[in-house]
PDB file of N, CA and C in Angstrom:
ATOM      1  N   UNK A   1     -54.722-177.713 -56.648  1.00  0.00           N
ATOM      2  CA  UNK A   1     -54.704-177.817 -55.203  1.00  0.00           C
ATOM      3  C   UNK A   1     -56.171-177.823 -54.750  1.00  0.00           C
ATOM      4  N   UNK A   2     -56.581-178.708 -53.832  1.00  0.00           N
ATOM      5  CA  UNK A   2     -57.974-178.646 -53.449  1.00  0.00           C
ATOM      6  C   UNK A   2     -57.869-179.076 -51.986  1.00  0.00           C
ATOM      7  N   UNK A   3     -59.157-177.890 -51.376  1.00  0.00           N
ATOM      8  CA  UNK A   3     -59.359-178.028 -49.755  1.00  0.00           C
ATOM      9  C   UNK A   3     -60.468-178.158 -50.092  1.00  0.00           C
ATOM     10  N   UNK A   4     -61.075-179.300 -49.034  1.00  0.00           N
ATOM     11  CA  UNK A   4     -61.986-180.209 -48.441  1.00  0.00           C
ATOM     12  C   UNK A   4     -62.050-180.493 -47.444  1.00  0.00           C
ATOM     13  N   UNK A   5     -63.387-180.453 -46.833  1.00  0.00           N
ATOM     14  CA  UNK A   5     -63.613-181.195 -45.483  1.00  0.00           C
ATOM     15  C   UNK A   5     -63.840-182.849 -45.907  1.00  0.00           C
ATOM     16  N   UNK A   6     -63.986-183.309 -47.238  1.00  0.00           N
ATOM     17  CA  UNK A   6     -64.209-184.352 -47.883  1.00  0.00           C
ATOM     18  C   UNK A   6     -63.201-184.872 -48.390  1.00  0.00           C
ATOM     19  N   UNK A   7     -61.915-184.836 -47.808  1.00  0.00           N
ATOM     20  CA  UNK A   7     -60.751-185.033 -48.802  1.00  0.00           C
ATOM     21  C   UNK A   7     -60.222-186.209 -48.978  1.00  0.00           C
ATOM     22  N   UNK A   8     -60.464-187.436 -48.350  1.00  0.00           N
ATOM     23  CA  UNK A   8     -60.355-188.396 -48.398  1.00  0.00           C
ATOM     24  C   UNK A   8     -61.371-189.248 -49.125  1.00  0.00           C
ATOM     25  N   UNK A   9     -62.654-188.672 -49.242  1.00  0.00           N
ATOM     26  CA  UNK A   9     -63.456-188.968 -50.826  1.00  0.00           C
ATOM     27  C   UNK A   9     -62.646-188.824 -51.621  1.00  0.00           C
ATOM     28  N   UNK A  10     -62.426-187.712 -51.813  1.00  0.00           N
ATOM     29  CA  UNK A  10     -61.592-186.656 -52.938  1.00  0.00           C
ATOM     30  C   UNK A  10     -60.294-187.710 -53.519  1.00  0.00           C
ATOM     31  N   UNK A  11     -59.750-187.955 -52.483  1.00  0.00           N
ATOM     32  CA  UNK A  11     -58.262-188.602 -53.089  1.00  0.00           C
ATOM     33  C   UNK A  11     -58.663-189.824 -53.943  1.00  0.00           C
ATOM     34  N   UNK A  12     -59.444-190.438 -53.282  1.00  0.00           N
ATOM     35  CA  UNK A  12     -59.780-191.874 -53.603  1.00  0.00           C
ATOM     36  C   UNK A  12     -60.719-191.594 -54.900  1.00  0.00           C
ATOM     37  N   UNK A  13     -61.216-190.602 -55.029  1.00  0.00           N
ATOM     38  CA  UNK A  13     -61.819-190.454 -56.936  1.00  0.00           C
ATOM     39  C   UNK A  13     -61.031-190.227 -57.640  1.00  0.00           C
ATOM     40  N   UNK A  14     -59.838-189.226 -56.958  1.00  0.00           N
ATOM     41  CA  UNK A  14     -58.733-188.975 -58.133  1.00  0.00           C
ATOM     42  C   UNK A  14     -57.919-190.122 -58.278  1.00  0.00           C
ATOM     43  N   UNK A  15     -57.591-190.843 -57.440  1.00  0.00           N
ATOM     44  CA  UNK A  15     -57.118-192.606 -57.678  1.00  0.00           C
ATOM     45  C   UNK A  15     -57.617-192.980 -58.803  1.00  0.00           C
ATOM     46  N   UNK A  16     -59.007-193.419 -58.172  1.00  0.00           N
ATOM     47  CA  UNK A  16     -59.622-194.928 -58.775  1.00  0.00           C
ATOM     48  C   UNK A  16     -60.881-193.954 -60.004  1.00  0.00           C
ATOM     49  N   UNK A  17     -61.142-193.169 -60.288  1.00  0.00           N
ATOM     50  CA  UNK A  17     -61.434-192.689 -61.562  1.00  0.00           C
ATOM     51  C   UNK A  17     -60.576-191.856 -62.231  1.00  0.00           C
ATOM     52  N   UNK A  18     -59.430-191.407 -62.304  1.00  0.00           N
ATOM     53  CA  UNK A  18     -58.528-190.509 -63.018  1.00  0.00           C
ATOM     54  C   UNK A  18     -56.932-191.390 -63.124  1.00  0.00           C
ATOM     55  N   UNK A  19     -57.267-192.117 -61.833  1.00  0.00           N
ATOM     56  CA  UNK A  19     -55.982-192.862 -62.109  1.00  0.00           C
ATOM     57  C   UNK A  19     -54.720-191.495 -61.271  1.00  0.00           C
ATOM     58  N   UNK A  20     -54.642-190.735 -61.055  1.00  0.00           N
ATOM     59  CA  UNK A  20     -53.496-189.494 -60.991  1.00  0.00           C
ATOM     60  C   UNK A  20     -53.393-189.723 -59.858  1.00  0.00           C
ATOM     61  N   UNK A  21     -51.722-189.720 -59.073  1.00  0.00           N
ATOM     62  CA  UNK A  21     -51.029-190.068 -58.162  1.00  0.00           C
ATOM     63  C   UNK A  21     -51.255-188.178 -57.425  1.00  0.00           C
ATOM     64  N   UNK A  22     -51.117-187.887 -56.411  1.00  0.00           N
ATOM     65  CA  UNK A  22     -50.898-186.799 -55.604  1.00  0.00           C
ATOM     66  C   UNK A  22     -49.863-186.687 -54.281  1.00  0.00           C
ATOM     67  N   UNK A  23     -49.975-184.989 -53.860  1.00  0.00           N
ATOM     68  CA  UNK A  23     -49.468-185.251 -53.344  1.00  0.00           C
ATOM     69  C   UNK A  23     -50.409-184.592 -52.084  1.00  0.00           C
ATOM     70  N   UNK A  24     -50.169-184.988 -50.656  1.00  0.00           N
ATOM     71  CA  UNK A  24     -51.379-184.540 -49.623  1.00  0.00           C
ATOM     72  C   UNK A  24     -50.837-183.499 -48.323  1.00  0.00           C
ATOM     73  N   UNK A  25     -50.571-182.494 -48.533  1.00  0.00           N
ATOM     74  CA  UNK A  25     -50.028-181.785 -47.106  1.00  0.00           C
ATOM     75  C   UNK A  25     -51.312-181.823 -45.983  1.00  0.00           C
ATOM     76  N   UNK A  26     -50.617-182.017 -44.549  1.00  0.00           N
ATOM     77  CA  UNK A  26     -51.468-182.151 -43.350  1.00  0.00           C
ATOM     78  C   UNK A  26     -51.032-180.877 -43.295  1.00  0.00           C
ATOM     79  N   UNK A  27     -52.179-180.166 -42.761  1.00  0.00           N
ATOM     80  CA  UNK A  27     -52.711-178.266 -42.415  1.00  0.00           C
ATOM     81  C   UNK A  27     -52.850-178.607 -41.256  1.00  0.00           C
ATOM     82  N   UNK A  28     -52.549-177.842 -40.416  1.00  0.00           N
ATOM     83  CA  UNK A  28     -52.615-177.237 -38.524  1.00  0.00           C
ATOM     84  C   UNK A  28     -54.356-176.929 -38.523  1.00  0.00           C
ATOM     85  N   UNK A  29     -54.286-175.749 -39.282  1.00  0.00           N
ATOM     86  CA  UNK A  29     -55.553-174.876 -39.328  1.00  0.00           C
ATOM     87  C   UNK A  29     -55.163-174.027 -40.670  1.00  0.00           C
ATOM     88  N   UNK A  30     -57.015-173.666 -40.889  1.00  0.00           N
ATOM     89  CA  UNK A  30     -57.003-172.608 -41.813  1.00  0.00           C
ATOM     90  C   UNK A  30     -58.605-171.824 -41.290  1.00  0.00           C
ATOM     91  N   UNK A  31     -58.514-170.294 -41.901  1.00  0.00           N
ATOM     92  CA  UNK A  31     -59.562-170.381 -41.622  1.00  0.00           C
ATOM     93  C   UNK A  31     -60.647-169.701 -43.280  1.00  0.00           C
ATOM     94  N   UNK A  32     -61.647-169.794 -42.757  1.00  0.00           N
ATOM     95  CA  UNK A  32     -62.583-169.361 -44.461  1.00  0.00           C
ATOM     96  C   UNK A  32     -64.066-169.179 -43.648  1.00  0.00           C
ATOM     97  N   UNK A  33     -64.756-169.549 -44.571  1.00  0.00           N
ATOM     98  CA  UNK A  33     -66.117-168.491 -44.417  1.00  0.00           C
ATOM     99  C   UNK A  33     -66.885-169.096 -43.387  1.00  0.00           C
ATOM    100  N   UNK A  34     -66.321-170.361 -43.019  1.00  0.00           N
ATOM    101  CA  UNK A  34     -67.022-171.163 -41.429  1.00  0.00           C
ATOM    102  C   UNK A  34     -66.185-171.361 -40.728  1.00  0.00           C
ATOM    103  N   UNK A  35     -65.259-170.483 -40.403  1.00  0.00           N
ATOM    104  CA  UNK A  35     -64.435-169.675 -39.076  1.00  0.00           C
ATOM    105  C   UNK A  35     -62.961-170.709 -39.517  1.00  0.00           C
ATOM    106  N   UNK A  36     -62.735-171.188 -38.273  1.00  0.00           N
ATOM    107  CA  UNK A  36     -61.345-171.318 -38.214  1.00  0.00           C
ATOM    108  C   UNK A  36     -61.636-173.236 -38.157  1.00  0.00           C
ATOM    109  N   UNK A  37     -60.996-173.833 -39.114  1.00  0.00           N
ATOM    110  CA  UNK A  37     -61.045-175.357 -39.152  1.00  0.00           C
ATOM    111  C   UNK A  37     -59.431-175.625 -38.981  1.00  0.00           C
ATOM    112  N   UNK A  38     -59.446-177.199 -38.065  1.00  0.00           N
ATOM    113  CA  UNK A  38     -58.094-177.552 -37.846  1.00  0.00           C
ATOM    114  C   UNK A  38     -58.482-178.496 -38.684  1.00  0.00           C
ATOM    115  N   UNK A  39     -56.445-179.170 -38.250  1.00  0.00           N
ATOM    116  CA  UNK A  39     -56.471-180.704 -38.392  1.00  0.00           C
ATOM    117  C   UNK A  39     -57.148-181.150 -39.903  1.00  0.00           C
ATOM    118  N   UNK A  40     -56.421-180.914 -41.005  1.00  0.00           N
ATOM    119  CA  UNK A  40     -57.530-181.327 -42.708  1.00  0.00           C
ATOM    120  C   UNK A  40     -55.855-181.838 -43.511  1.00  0.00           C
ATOM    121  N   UNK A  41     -56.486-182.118 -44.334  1.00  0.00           N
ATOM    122  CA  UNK A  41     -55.345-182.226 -45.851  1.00  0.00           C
ATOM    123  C   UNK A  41     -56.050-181.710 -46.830  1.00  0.00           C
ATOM    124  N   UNK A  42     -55.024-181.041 -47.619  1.00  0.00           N
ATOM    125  CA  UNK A  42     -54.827-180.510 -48.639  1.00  0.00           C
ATOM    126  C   UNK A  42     -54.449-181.211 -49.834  1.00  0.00           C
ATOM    127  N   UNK A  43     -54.970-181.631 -50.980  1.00  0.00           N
ATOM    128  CA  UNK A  43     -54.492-182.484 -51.824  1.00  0.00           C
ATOM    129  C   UNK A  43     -53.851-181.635 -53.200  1.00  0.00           C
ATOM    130  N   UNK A  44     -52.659-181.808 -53.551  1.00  0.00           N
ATOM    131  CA  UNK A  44     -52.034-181.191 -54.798  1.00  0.00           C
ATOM    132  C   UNK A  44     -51.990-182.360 -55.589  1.00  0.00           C
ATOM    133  N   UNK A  45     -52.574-182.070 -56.782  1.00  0.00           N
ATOM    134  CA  UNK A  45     -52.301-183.101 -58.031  1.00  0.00           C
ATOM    135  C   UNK A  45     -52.103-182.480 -59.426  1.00  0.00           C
ATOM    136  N   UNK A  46     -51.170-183.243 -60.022  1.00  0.00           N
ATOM    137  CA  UNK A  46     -50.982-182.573 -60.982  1.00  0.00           C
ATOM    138  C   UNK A  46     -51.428-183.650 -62.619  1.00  0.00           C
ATOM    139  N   UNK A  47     -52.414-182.610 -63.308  1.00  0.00           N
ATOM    140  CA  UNK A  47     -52.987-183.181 -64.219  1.00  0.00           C
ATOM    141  C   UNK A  47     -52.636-182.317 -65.737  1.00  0.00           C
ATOM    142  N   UNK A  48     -52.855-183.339 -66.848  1.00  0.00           N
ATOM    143  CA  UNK A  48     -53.208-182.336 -67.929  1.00  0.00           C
ATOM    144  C   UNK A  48     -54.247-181.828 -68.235  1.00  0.00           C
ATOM    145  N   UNK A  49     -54.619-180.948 -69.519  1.00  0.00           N
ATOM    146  CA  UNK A  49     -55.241-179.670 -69.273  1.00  0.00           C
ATOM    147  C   UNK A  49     -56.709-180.099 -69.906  1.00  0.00           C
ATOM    148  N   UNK A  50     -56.616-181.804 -70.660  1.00  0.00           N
ATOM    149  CA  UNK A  50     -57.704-182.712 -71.186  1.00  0.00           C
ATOM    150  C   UNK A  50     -58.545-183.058 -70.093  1.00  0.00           C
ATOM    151  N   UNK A  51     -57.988-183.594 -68.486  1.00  0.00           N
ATOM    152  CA  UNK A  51     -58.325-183.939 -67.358  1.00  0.00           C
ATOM    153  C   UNK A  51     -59.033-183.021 -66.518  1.00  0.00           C
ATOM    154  N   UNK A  52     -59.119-181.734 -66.885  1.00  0.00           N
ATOM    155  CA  UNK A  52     -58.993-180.888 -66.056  1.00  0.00           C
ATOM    156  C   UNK A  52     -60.904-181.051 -65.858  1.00  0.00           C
ATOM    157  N   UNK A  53     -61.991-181.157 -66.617  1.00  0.00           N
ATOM    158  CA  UNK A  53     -63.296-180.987 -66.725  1.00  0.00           C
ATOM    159  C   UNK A  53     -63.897-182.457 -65.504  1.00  0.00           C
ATOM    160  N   UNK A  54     -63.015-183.287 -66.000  1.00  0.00           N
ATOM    161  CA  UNK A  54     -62.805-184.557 -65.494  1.00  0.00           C
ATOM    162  C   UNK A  54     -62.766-184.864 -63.862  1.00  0.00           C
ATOM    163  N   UNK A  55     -61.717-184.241 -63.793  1.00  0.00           N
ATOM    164  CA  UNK A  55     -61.238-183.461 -62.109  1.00  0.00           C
ATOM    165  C   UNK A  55     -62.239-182.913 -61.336  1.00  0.00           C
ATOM    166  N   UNK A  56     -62.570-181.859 -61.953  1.00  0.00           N
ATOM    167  CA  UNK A  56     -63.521-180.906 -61.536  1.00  0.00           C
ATOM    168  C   UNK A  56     -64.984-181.509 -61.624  1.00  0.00           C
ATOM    169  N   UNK A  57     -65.090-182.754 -62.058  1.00  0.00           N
ATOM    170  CA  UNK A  57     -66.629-183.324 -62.140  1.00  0.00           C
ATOM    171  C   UNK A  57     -66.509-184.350 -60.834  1.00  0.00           C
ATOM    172  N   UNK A  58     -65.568-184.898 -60.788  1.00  0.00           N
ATOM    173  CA  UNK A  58     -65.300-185.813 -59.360  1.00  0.00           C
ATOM    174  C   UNK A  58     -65.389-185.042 -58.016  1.00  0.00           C
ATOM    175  N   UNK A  59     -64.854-183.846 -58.066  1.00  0.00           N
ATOM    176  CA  UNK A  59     -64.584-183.128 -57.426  1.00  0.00           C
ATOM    177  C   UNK A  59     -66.120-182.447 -56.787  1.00  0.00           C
ATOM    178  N   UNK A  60     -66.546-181.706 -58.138  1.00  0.00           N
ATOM    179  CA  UNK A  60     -68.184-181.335 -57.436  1.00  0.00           C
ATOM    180  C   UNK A  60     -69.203-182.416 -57.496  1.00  0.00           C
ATOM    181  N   UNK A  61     -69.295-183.565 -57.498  1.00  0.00           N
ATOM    182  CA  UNK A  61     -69.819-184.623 -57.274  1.00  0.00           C
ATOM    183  C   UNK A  61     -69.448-185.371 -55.950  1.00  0.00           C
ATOM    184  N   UNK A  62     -68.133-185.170 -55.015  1.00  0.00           N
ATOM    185  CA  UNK A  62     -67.882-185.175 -53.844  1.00  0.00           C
ATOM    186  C   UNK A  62     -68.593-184.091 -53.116  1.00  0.00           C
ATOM    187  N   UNK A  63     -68.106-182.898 -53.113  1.00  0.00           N
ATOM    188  CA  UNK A  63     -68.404-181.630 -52.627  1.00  0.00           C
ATOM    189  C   UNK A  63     -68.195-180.097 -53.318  1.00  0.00           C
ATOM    190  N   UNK A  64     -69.015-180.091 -53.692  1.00  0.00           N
ATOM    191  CA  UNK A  64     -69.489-178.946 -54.607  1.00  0.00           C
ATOM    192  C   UNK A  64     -69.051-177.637 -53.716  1.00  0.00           C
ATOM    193  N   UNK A  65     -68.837-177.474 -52.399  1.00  0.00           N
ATOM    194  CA  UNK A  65     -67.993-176.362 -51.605  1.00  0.00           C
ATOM    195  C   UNK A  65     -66.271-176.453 -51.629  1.00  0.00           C
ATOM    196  N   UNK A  66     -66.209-177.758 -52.540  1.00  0.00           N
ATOM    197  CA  UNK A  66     -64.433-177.531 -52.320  1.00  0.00           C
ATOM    198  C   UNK A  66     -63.874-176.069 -52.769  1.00  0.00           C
ATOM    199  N   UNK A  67     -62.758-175.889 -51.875  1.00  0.00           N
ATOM    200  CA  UNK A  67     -61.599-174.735 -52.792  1.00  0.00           C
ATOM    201  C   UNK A  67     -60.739-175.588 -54.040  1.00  0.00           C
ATOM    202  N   UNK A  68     -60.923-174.988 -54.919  1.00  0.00           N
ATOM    203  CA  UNK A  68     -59.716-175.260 -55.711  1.00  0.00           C
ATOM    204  C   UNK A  68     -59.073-174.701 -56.114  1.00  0.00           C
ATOM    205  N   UNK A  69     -57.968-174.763 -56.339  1.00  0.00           N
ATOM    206  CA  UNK A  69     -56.999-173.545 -56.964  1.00  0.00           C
ATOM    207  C   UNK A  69     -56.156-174.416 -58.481  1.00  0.00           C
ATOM    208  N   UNK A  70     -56.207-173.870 -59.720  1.00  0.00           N
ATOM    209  CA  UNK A  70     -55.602-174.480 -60.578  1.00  0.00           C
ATOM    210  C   UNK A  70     -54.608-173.221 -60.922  1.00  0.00           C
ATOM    211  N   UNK A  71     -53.488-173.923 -61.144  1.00  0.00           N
ATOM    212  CA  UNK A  71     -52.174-173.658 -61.383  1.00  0.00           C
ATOM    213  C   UNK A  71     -51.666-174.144 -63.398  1.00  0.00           C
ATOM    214  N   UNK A  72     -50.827-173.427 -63.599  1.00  0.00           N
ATOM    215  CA  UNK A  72     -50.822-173.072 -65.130  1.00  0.00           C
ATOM    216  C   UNK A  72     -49.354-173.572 -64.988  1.00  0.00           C
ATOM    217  N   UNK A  73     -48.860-175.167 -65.218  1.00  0.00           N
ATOM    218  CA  UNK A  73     -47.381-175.779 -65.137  1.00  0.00           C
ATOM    219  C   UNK A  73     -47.013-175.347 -66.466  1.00  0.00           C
ATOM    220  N   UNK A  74     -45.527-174.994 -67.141  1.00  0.00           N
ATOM    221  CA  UNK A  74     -45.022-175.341 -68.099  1.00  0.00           C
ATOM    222  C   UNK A  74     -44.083-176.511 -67.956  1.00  0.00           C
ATOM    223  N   UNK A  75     -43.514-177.009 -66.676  1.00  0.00           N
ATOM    224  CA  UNK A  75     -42.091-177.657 -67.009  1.00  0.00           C
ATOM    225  C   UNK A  75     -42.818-178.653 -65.782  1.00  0.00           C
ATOM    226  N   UNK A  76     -42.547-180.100 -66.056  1.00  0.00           N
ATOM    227  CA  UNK A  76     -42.229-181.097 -64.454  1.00  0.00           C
ATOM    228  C   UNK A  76     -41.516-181.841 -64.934  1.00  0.00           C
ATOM    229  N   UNK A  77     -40.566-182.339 -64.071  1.00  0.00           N
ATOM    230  CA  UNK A  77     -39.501-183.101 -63.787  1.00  0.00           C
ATOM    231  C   UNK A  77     -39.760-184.286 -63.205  1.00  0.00           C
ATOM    232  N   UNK A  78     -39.476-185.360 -63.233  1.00  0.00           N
ATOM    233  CA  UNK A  78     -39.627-186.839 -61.998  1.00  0.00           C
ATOM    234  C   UNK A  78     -40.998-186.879 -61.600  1.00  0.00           C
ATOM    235  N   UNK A  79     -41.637-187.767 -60.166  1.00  0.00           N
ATOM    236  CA  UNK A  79     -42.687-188.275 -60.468  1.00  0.00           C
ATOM    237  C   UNK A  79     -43.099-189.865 -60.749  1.00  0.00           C
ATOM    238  N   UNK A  80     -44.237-190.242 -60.767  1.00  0.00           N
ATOM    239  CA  UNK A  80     -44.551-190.688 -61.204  1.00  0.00           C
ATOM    240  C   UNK A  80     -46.028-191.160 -61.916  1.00  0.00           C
ATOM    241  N   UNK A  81     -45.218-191.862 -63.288  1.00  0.00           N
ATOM    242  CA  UNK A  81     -46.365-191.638 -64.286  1.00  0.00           C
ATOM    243  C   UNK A  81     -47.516-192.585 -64.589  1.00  0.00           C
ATOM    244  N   UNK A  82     -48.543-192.112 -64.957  1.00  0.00           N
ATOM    245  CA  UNK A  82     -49.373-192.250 -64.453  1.00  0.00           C
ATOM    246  C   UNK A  82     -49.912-193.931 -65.269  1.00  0.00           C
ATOM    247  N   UNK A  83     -49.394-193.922 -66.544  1.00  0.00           N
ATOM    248  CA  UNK A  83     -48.844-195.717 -66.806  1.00  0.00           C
ATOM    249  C   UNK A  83     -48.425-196.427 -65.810  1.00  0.00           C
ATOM    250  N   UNK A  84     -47.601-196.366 -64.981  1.00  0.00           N
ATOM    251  CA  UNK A  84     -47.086-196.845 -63.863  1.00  0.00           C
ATOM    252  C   UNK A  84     -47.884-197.490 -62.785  1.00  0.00           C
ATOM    253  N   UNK A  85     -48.841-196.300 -62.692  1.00  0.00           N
ATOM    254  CA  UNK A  85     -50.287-196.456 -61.546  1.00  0.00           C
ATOM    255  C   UNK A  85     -51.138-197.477 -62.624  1.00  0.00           C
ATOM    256  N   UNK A  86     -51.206-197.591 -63.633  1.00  0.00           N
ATOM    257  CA  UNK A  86     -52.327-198.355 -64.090  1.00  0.00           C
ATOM    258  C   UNK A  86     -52.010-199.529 -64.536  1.00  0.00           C
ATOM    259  N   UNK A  87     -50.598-200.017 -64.456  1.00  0.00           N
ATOM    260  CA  UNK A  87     -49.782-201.358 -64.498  1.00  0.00           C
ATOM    261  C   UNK A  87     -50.204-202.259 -62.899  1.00  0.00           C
ATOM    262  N   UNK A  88     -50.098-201.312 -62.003  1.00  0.00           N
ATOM    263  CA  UNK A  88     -49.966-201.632 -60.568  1.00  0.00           C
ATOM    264  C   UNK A  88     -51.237-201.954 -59.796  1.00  0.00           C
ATOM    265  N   UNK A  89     -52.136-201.860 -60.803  1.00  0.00           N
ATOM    266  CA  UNK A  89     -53.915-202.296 -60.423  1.00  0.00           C
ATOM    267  C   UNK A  89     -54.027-203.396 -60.623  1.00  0.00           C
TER     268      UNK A  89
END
């Protein structure tokens, strides 16, 4: 999961260099260490654990202040994979 004031960089590296489909919740507000920000997206993507250095290099090469939060999946269901996205280029 990653918050950004840059998040629409953000999506478009995890596209077009990782190839990985997401998913984007619109946030009201949140607030953190520069008060209270509206109106952002939130991007959830789900990667394997090879990708993960990968991610995180796109990521602080956008904005090195993102939040990220990584999550430890055992099981996903449906989707789509990420062959799919790289047929469709």
């Amino acid at each position: 999961m990653i918050v950004s004031k840059k998040y629409n960089q953000i999506k478009e590296g995890i596209t077009t260099k990782l190839g990985s489909g997401m998913t984007v919740f619109i946030e009201v507000h949140g607030y953190g260490n520069q008060g209270k920000t509206q109106n952002f997206e939130v991007i959830h993507t789900i990667i394997n654990r090879i990708e993960i250095g990968k991610i995180n290099k796109i990521i602080d090469q956008i904005d090195s202040d993102a939040f990220v939060i990584e999550y430890d999946v055992n099981h996903i269901k449906g989707g789509i994979l990420r062959r799919y996205l790289s047929k469709n280029k």
